[in-house]
C-alpha atoms as a PDB file:
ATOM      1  CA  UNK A   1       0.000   0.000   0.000  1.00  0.00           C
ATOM      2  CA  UNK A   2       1.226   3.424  -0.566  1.00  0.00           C
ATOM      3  CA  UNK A   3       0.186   6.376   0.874  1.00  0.00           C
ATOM      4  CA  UNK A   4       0.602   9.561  -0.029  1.00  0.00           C
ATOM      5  CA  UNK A   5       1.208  11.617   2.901  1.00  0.00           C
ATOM      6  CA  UNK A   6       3.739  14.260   2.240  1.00  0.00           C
ATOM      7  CA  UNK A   7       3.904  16.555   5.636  1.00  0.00           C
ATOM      8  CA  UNK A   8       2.861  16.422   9.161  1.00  0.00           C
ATOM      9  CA  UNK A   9       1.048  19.633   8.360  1.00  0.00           C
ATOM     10  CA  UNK A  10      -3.098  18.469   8.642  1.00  0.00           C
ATOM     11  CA  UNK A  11      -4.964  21.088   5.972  1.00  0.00           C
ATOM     12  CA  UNK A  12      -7.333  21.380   9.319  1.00  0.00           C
ATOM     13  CA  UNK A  13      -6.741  20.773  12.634  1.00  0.00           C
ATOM     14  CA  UNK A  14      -9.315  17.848  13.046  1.00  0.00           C
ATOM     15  CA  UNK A  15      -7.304  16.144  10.536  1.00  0.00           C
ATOM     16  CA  UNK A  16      -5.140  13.600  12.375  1.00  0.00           C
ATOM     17  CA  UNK A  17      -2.377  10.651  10.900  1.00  0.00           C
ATOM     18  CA  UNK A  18      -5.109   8.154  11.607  1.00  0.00           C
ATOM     19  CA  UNK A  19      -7.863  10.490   9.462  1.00  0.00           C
ATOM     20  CA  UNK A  20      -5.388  10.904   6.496  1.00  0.00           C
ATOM     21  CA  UNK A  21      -4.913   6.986   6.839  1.00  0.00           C
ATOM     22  CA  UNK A  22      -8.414   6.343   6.662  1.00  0.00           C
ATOM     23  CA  UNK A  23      -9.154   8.806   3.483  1.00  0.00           C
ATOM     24  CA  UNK A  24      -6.406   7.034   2.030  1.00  0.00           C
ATOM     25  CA  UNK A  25      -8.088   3.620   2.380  1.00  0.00           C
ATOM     26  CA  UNK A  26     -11.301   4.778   1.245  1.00  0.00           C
ATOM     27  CA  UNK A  27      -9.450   5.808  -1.687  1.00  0.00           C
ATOM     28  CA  UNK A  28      -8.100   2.380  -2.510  1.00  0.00           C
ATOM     29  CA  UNK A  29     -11.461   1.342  -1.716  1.00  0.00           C
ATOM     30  CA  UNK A  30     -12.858   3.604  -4.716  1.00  0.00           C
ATOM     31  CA  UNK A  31     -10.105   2.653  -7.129  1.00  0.00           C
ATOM     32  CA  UNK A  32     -10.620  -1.056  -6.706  1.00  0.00           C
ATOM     33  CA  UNK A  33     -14.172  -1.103  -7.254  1.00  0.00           C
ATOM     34  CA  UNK A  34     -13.787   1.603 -10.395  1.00  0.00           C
ATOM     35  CA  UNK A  35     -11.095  -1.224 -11.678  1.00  0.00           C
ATOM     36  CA  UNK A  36     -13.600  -4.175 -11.319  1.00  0.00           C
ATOM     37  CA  UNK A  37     -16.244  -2.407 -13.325  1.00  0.00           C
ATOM     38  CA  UNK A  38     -16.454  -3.660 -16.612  1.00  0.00           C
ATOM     39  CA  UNK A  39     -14.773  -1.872 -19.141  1.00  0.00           C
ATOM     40  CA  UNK A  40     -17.863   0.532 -21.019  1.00  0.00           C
ATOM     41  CA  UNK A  41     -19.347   1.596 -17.584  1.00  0.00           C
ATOM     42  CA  UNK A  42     -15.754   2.242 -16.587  1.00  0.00           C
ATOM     43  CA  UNK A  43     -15.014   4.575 -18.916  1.00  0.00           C
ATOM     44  CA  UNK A  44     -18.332   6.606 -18.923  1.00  0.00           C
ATOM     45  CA  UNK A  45     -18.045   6.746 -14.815  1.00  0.00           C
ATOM     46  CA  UNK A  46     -14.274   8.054 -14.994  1.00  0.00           C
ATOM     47  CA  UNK A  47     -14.871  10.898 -17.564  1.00  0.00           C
ATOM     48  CA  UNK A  48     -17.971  12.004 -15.669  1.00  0.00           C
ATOM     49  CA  UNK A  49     -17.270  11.643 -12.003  1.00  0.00           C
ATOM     50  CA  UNK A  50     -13.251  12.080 -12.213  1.00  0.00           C
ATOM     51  CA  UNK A  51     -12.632  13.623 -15.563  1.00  0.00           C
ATOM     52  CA  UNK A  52     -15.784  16.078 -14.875  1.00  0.00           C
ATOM     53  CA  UNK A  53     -16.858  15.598 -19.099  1.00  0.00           C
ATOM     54  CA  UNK A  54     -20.389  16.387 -20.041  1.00  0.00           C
ATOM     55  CA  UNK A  55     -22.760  14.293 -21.437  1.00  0.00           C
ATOM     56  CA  UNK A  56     -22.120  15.367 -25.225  1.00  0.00           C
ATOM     57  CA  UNK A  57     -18.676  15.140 -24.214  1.00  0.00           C
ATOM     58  CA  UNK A  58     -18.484  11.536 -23.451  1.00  0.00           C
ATOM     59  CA  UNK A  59     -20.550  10.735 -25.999  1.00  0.00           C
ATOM     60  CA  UNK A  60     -17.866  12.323 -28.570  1.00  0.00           C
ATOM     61  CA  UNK A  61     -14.978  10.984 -26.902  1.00  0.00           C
ATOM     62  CA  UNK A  62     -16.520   7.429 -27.020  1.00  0.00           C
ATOM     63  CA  UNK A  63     -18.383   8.027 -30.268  1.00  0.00           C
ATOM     64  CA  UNK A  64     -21.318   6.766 -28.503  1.00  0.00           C
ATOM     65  CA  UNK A  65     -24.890   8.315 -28.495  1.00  0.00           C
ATOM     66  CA  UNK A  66     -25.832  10.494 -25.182  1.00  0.00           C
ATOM     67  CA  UNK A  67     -28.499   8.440 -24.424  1.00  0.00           C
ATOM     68  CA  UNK A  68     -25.721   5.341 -23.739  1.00  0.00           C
ATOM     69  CA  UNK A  69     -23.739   7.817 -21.702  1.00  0.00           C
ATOM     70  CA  UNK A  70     -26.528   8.561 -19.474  1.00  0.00           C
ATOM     71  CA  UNK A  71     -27.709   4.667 -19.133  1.00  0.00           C
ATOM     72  CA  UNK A  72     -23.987   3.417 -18.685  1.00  0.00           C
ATOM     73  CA  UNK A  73     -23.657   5.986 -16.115  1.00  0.00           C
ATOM     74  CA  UNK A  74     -26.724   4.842 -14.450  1.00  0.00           C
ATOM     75  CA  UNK A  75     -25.662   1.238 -14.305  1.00  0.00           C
ATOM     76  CA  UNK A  76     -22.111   2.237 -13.738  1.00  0.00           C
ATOM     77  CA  UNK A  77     -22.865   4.153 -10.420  1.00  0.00           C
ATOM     78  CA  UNK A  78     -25.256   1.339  -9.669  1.00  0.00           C
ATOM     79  CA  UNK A  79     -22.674  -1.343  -9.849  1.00  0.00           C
ATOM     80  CA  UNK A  80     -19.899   0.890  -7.823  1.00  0.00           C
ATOM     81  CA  UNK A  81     -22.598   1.583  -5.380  1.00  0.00           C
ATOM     82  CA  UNK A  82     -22.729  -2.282  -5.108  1.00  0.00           C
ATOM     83  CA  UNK A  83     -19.767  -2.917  -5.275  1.00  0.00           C
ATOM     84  CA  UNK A  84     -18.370  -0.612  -2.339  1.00  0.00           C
ATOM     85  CA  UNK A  85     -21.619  -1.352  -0.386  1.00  0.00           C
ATOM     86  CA  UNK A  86     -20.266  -5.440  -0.388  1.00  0.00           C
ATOM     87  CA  UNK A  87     -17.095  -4.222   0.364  1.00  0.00           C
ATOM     88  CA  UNK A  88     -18.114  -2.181   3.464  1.00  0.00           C
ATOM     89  CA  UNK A  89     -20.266  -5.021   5.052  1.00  0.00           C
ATOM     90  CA  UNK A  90     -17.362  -7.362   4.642  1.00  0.00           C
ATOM     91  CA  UNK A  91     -14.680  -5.088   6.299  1.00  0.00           C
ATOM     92  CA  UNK A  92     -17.289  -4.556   9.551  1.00  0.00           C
END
């Protein structure tokens, strides 16, 4: 695992090495259920929730109609939702 802490200097004071440990796994959390996604919900979830693309944008990048953006997203958030939600109850 690597984490990315690069100072002892919180960016608030309720931030605390165990906090920035924690947002770190979360983070590992979110990257390993993106990865698992297959590969056409993948790619619309990235470029809208990481890449911030519109719609139309998406749709031109993948030269896809918007319509299959907007249902890939759907079932793409679905599955992550899923996804983490198994991955929670398992790590309680």
């Amino acid at each position: 695992m690597h984490l990315r802490v690069q100072s002892t200097v919180y960016r608030n004071e309720r931030q605390t090495p165990y906090s920035v440990y924690e947002q770190a796994e979360n983070q590992a959390e979110i990257r390993r259920a993106l990865t698992s996604l297959a590969e056409p919900y993948r790619a619309v979830v990235v470029l809208r929730e990481i890449e911030g693309l519109s719609y139309e944008e998406i749709a031109d990048v993948l030269g896809i109609a918007e319509g299959t953006v907007k249902s890939r997203l759907r079932r793409g958030r679905e599955a992550l939702k899923h996804k983490l939600a198994a991955r929670l109850s398992r790590s309680i």
